[in-house]
C-alpha atoms as a PDB file:
ATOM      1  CA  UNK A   1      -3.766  -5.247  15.790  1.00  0.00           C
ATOM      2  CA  UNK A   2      -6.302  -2.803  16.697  1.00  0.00           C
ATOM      3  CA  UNK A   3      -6.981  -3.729  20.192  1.00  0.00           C
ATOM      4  CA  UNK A   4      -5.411  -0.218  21.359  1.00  0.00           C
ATOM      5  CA  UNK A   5      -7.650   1.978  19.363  1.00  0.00           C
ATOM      6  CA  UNK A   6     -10.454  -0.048  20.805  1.00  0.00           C
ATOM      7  CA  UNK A   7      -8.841   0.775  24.087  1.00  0.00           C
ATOM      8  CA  UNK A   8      -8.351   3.945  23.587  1.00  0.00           C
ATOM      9  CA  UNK A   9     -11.821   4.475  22.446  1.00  0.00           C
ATOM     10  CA  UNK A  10     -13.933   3.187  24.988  1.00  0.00           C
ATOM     11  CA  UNK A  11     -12.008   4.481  27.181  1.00  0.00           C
ATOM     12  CA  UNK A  12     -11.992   7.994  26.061  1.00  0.00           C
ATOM     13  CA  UNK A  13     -16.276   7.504  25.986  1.00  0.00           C
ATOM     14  CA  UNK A  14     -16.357   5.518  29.421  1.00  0.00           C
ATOM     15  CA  UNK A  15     -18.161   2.437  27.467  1.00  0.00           C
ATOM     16  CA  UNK A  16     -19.428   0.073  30.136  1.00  0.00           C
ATOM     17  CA  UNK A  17     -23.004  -0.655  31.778  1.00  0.00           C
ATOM     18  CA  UNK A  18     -25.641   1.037  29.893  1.00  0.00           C
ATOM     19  CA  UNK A  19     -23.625   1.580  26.916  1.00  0.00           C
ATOM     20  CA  UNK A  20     -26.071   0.274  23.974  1.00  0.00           C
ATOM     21  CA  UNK A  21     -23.162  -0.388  20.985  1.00  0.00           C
ATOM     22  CA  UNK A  22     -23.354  -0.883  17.306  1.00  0.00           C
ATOM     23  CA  UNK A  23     -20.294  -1.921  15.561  1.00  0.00           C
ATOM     24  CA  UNK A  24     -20.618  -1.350  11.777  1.00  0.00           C
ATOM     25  CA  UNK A  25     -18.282  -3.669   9.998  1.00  0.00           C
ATOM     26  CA  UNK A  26     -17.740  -5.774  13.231  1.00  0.00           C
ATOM     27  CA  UNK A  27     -15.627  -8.292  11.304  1.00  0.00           C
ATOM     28  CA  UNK A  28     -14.690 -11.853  13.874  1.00  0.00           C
ATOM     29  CA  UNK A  29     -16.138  -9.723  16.620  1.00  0.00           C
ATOM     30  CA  UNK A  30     -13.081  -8.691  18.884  1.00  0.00           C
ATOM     31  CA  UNK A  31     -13.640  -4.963  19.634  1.00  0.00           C
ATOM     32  CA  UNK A  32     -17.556  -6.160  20.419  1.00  0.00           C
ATOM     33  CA  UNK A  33     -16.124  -8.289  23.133  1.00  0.00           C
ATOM     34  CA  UNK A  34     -14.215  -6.118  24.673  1.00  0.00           C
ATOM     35  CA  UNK A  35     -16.965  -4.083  24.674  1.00  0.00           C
ATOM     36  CA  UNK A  36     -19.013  -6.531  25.931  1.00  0.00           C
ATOM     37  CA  UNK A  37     -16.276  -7.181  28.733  1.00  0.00           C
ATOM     38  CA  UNK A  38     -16.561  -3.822  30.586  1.00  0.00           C
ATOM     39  CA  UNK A  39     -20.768  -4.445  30.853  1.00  0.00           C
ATOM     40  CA  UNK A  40     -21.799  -2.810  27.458  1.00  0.00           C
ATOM     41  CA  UNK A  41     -24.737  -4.758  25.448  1.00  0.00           C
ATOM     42  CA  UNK A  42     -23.581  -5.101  21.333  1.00  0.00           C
ATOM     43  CA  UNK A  43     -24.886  -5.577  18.416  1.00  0.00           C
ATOM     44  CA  UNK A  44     -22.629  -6.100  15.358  1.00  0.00           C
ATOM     45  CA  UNK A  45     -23.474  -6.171  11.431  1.00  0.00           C
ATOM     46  CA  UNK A  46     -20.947  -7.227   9.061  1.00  0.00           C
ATOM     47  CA  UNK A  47     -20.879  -7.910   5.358  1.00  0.00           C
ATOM     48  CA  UNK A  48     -18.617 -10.704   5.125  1.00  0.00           C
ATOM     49  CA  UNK A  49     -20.401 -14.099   6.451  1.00  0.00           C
ATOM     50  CA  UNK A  50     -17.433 -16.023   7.420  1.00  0.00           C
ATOM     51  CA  UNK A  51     -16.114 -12.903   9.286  1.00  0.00           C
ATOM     52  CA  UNK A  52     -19.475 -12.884  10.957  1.00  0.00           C
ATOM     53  CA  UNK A  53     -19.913 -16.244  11.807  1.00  0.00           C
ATOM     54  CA  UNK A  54     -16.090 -15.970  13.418  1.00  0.00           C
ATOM     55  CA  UNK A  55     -17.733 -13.336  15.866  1.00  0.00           C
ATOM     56  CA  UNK A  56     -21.009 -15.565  16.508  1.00  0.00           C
ATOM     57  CA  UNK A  57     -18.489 -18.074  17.825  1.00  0.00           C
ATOM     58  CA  UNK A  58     -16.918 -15.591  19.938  1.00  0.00           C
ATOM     59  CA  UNK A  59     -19.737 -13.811  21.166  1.00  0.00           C
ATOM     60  CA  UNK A  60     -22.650 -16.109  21.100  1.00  0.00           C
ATOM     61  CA  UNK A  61     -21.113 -19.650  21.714  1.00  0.00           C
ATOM     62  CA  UNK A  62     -23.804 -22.428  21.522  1.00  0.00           C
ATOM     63  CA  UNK A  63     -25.728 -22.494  25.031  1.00  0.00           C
ATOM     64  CA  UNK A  64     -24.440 -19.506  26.285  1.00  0.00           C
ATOM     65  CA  UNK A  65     -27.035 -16.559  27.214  1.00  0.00           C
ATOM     66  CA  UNK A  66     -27.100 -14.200  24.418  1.00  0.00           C
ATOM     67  CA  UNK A  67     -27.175 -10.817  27.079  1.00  0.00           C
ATOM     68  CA  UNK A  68     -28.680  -8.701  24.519  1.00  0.00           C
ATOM     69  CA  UNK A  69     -26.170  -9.200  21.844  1.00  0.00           C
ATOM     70  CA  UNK A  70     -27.328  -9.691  18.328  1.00  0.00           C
ATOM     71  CA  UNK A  71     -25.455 -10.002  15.001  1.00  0.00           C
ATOM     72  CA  UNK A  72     -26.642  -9.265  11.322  1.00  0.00           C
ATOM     73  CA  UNK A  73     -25.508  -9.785   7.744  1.00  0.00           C
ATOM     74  CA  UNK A  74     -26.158  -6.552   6.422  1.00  0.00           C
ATOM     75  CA  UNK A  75     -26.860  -2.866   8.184  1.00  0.00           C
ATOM     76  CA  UNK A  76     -28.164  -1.790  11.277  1.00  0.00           C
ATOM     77  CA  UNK A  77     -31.620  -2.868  10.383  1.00  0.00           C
ATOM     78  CA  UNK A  78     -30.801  -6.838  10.838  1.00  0.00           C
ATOM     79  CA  UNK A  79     -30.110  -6.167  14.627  1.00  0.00           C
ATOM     80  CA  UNK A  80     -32.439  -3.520  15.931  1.00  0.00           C
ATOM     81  CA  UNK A  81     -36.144  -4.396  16.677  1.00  0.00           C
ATOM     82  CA  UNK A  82     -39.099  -2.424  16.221  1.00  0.00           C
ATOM     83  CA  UNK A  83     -39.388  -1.312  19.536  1.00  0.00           C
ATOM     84  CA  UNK A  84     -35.600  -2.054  20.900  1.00  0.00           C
ATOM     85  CA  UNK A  85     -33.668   0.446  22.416  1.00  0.00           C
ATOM     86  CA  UNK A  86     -31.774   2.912  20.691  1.00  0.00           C
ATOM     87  CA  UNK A  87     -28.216   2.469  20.227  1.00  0.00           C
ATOM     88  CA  UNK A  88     -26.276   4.932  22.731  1.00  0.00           C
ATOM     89  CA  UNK A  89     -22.520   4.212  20.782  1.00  0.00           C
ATOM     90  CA  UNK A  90     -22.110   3.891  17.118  1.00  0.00           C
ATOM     91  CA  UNK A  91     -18.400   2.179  15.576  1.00  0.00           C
ATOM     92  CA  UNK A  92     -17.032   1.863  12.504  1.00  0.00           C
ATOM     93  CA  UNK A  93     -13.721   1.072  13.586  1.00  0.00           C
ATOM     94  CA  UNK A  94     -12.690  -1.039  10.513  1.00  0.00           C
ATOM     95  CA  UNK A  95     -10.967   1.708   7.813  1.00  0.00           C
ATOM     96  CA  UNK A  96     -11.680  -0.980   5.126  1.00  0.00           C
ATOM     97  CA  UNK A  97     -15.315  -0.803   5.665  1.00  0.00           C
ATOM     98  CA  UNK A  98     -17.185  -0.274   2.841  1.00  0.00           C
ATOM     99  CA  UNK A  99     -14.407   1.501   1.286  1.00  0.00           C
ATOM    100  CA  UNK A 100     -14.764  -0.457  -2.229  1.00  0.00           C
ATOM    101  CA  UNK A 101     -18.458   1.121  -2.450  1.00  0.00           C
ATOM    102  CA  UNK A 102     -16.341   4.759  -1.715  1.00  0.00           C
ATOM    103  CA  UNK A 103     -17.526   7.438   0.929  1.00  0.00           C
ATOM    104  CA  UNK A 104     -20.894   7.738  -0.111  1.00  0.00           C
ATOM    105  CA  UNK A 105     -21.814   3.978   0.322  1.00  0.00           C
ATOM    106  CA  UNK A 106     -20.071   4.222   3.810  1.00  0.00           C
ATOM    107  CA  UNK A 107     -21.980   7.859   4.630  1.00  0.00           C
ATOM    108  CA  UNK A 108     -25.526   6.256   3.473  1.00  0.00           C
ATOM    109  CA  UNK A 109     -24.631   3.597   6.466  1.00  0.00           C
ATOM    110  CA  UNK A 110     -23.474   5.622   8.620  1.00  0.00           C
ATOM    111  CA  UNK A 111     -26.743   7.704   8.045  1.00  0.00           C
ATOM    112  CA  UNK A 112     -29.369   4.545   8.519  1.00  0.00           C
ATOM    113  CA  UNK A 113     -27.151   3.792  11.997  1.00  0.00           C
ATOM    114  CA  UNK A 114     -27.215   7.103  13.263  1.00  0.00           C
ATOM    115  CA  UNK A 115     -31.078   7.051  12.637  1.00  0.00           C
ATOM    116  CA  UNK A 116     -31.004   4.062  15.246  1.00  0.00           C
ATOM    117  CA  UNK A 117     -29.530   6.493  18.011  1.00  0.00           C
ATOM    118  CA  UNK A 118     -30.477   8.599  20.314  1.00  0.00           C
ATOM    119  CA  UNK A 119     -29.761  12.233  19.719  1.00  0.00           C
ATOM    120  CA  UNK A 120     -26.326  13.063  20.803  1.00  0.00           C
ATOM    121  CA  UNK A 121     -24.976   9.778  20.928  1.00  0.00           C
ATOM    122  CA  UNK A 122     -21.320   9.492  19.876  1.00  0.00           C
ATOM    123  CA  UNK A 123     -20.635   7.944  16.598  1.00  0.00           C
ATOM    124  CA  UNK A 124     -16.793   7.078  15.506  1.00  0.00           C
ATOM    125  CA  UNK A 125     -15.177   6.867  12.598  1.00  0.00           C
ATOM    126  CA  UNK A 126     -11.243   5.389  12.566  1.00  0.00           C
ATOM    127  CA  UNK A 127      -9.060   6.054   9.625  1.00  0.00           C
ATOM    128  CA  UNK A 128      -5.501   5.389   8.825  1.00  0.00           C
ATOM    129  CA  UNK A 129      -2.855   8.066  10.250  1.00  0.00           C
ATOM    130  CA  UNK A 130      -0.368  10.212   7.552  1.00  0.00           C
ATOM    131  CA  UNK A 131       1.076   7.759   5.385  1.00  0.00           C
ATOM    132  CA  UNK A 132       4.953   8.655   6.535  1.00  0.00           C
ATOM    133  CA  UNK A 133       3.712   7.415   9.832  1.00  0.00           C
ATOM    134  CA  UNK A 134       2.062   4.150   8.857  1.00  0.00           C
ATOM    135  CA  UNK A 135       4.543   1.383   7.998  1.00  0.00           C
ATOM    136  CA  UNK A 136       1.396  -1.353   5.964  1.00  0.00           C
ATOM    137  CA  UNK A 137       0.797   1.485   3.905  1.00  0.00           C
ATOM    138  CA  UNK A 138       3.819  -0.207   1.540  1.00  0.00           C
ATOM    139  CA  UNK A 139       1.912  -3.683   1.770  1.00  0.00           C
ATOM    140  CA  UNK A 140      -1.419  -2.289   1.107  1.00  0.00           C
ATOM    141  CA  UNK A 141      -0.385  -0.332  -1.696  1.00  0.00           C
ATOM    142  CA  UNK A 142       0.112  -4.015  -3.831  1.00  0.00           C
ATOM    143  CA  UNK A 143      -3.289  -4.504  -3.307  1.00  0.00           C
ATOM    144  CA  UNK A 144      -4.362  -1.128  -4.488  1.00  0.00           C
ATOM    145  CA  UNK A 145      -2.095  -1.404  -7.247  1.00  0.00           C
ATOM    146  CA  UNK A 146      -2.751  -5.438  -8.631  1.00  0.00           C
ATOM    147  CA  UNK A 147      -5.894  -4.620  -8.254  1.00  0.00           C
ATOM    148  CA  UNK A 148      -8.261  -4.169 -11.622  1.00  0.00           C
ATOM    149  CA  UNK A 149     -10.159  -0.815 -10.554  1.00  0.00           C
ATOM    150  CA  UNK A 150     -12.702  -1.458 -13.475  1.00  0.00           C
ATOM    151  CA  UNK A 151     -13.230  -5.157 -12.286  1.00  0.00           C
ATOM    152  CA  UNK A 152     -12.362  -5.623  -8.909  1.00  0.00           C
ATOM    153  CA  UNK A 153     -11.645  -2.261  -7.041  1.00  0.00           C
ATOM    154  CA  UNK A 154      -9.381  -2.355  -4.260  1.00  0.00           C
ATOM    155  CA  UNK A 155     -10.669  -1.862  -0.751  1.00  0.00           C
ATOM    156  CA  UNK A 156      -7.613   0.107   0.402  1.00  0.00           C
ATOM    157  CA  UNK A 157      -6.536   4.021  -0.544  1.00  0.00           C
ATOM    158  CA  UNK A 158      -4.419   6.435   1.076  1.00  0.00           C
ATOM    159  CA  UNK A 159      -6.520   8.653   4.289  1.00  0.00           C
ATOM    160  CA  UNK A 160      -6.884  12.059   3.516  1.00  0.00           C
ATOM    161  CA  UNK A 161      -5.904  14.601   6.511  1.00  0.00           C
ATOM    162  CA  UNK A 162      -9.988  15.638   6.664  1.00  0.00           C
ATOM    163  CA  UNK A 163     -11.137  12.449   5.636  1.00  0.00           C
ATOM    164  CA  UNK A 164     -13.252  11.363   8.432  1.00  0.00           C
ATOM    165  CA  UNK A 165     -14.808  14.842   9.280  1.00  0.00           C
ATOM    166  CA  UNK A 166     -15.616  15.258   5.369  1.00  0.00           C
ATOM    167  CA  UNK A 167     -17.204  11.563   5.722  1.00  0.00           C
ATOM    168  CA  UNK A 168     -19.176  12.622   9.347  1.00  0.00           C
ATOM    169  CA  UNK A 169     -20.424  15.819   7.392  1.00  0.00           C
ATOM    170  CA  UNK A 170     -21.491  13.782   4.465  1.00  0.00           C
ATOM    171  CA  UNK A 171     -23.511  11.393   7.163  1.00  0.00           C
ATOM    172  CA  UNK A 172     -25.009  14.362   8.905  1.00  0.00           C
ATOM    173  CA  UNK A 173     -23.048  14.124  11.658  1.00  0.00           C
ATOM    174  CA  UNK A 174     -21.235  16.925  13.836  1.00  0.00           C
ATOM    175  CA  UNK A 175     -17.722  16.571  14.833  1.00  0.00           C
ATOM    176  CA  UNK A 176     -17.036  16.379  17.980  1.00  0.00           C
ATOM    177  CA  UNK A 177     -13.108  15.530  18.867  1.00  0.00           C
ATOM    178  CA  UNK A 178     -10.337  13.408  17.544  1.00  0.00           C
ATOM    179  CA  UNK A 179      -7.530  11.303  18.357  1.00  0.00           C
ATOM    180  CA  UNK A 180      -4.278   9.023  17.560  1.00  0.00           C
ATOM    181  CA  UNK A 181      -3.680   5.801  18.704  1.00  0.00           C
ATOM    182  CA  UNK A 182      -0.431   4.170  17.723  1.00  0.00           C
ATOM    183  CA  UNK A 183      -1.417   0.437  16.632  1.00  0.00           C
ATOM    184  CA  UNK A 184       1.801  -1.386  15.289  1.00  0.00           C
ATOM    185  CA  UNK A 185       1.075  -4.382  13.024  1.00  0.00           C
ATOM    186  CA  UNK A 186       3.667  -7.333  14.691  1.00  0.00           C
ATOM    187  CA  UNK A 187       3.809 -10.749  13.305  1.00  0.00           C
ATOM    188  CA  UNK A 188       6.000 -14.131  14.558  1.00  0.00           C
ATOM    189  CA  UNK A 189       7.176 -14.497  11.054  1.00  0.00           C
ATOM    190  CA  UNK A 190       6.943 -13.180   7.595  1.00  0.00           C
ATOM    191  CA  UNK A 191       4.564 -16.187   6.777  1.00  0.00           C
ATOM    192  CA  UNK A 192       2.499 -15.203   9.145  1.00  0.00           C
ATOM    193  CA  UNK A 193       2.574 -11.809   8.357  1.00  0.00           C
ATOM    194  CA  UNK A 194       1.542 -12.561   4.793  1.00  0.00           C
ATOM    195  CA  UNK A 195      -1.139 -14.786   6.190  1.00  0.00           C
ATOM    196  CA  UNK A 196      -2.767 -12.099   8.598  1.00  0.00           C
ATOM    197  CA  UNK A 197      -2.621  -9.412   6.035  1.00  0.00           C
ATOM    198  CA  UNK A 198      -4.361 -11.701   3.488  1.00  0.00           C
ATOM    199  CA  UNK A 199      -7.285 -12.294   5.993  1.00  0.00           C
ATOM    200  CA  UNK A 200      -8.131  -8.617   6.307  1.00  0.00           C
ATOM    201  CA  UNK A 201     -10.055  -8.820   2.563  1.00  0.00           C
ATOM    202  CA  UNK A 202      -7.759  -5.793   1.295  1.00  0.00           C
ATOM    203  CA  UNK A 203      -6.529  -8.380  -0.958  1.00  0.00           C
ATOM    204  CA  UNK A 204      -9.004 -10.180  -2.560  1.00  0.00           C
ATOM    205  CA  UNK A 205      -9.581  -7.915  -4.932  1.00  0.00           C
ATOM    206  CA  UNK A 206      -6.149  -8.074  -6.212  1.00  0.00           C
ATOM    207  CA  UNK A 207      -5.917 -11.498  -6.269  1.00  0.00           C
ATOM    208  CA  UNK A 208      -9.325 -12.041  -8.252  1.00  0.00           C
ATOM    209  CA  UNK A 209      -7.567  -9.288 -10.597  1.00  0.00           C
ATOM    210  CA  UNK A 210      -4.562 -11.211 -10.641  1.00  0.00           C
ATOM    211  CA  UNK A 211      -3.481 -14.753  -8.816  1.00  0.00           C
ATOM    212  CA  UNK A 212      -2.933 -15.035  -5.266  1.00  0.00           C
ATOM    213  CA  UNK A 213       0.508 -16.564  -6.042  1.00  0.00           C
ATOM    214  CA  UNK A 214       1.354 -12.969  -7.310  1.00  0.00           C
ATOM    215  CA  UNK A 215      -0.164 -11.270  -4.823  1.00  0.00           C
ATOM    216  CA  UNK A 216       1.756 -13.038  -2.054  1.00  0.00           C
ATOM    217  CA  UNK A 217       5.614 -12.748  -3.914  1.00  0.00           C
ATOM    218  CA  UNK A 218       4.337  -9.232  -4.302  1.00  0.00           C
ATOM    219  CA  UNK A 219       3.367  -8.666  -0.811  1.00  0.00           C
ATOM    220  CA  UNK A 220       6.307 -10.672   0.536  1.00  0.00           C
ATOM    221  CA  UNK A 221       8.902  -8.406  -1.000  1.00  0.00           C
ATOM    222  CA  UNK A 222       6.998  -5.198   0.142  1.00  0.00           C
ATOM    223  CA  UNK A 223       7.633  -6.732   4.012  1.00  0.00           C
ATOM    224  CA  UNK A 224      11.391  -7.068   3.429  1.00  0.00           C
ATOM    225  CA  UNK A 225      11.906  -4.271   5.074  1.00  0.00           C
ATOM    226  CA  UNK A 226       9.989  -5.085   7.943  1.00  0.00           C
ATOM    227  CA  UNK A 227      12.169  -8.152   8.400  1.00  0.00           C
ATOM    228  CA  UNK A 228      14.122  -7.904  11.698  1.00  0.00           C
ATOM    229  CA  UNK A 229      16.977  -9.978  13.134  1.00  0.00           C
ATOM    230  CA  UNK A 230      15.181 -12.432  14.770  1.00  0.00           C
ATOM    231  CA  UNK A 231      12.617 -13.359  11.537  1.00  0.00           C
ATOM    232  CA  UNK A 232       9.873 -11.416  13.106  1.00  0.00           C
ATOM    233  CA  UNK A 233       7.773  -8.381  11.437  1.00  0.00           C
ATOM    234  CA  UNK A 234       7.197  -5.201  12.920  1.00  0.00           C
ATOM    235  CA  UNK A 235       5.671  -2.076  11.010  1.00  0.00           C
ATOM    236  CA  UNK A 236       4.647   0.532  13.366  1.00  0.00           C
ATOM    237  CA  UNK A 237       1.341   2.487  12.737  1.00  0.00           C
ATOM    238  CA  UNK A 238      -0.678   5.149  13.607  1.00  0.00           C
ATOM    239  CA  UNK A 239      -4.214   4.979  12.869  1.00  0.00           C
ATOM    240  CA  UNK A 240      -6.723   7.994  13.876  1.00  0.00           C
ATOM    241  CA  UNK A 241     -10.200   8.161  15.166  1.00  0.00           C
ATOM    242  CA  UNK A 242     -12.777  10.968  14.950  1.00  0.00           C
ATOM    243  CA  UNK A 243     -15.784  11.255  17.446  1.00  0.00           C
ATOM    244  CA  UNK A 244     -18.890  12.790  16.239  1.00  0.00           C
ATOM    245  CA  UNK A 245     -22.434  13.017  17.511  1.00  0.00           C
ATOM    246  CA  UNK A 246     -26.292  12.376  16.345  1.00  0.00           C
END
């Protein structure tokens, strides 16, 4: 659902040969591969394993030349050597990326990556748009709000309008631009739609918290409205990225 962000992105930084990228919360891999489509060399690092291995599959298929790429469990320290390069793009494209450890669990990793770049590199940051503006704000909000915030915080909250430049700040990093990118969330049917938002992890908290049988009714009536004529789902969104430097 992001692919146009991604887009608009590397497109915006002309990402291609040369371009040394680490994705920070990489997930199954797909914005790395496009990366890695217009000549860049990636690296990923992920905290979810079976999200990870997902993007192994993609990006480093058994027998197939690894071209540089690499892939960690972890932070930026599982995929850059001693003596590697440093990284000439940093990502964290994923707005549910470390959000459960809050801003200063996502600043202290944006701080260790930036430490792998070379000065001036662009680092970005993506974030959800206003909320008025973002139609799975409704479905996320059942997973913010089944969730047990003692037990199980959720991994989802409403962006603030200086959000990302308060987080690049807290990092150490200098804003250097920003931009929207409208990303609408489409699905075949509403099972499917259930199913896709499920995979994104901003519900297991609720459903640890709860049972996933609520969670789904619960999420299933907050698509209703999404519902069009001919049973597919459409919520248009507009998510927004910030670009600051090393």
């Amino acid at each position: 659902m992001l692919v146009p962000l991604y887009e608009a992105v590397y497109e915006r930084l002309e990402a291609g040969p040369g371009t040394r990228l680490l994705s920070l919360g990489c997930g199954s891999g797909l914005a790395l591969l496009m990366a890695a489509a217009r000549g860049a060399t990636v690296c990923g690092v992920d905290r979810d394993a079976r999200r990870l291995e997902l993007a192994r599959e993609r990006l480093l298929p058994e027998g197939a030349p690894g071209n540089g790429t690499r892939l960690g469990l972890g932070g930026p320290e599982t995929v850059r050597g001693p003596d590697g390069p440093a990284f000439t793009l940093i990502t964290a494209f994923d707005p549910l990326f470390s959000a459960g450890a809050g801003s200063r669990g996502l600043a202290q990793a944006l701080a260790g990556a930036a430490a792998c770049a070379e000065p001036g590199s662009p680092v970005v940051l993506a974030g959800w748009g206003p909320q008025e503006r973002c139609a799975a704000a409704g479905a996320f909000r059942v997973a913010a709000r089944l969730a047990d915030p003692m037990c199980a915080p959720a991994r989802w909250r409403p962006s603030g309008r200086d959000d990302l430049e308060n987080l690049a700040r807290e990092a150490g990093l200098a804003p250097d631009g920003s931009g929207r990118v409208a990303c609408p969330y489409g699905y075949a049917d509403l099972t499917s739609a259930v199913r896709g938002l499920l995979s994104t992890g901003a519900f297991d908290a609720a459903a640890r918290a709860t049972d996933e049988e609520q969670v789904v009714k619960e999420l299933t009536e907050a698509l209703h409205p999404y519902l069009r004529g001919d049973g597919t789902v459409w919520m248009p969104n507009v998510f927004r990225y910030l670009i600051a430097r090393v």
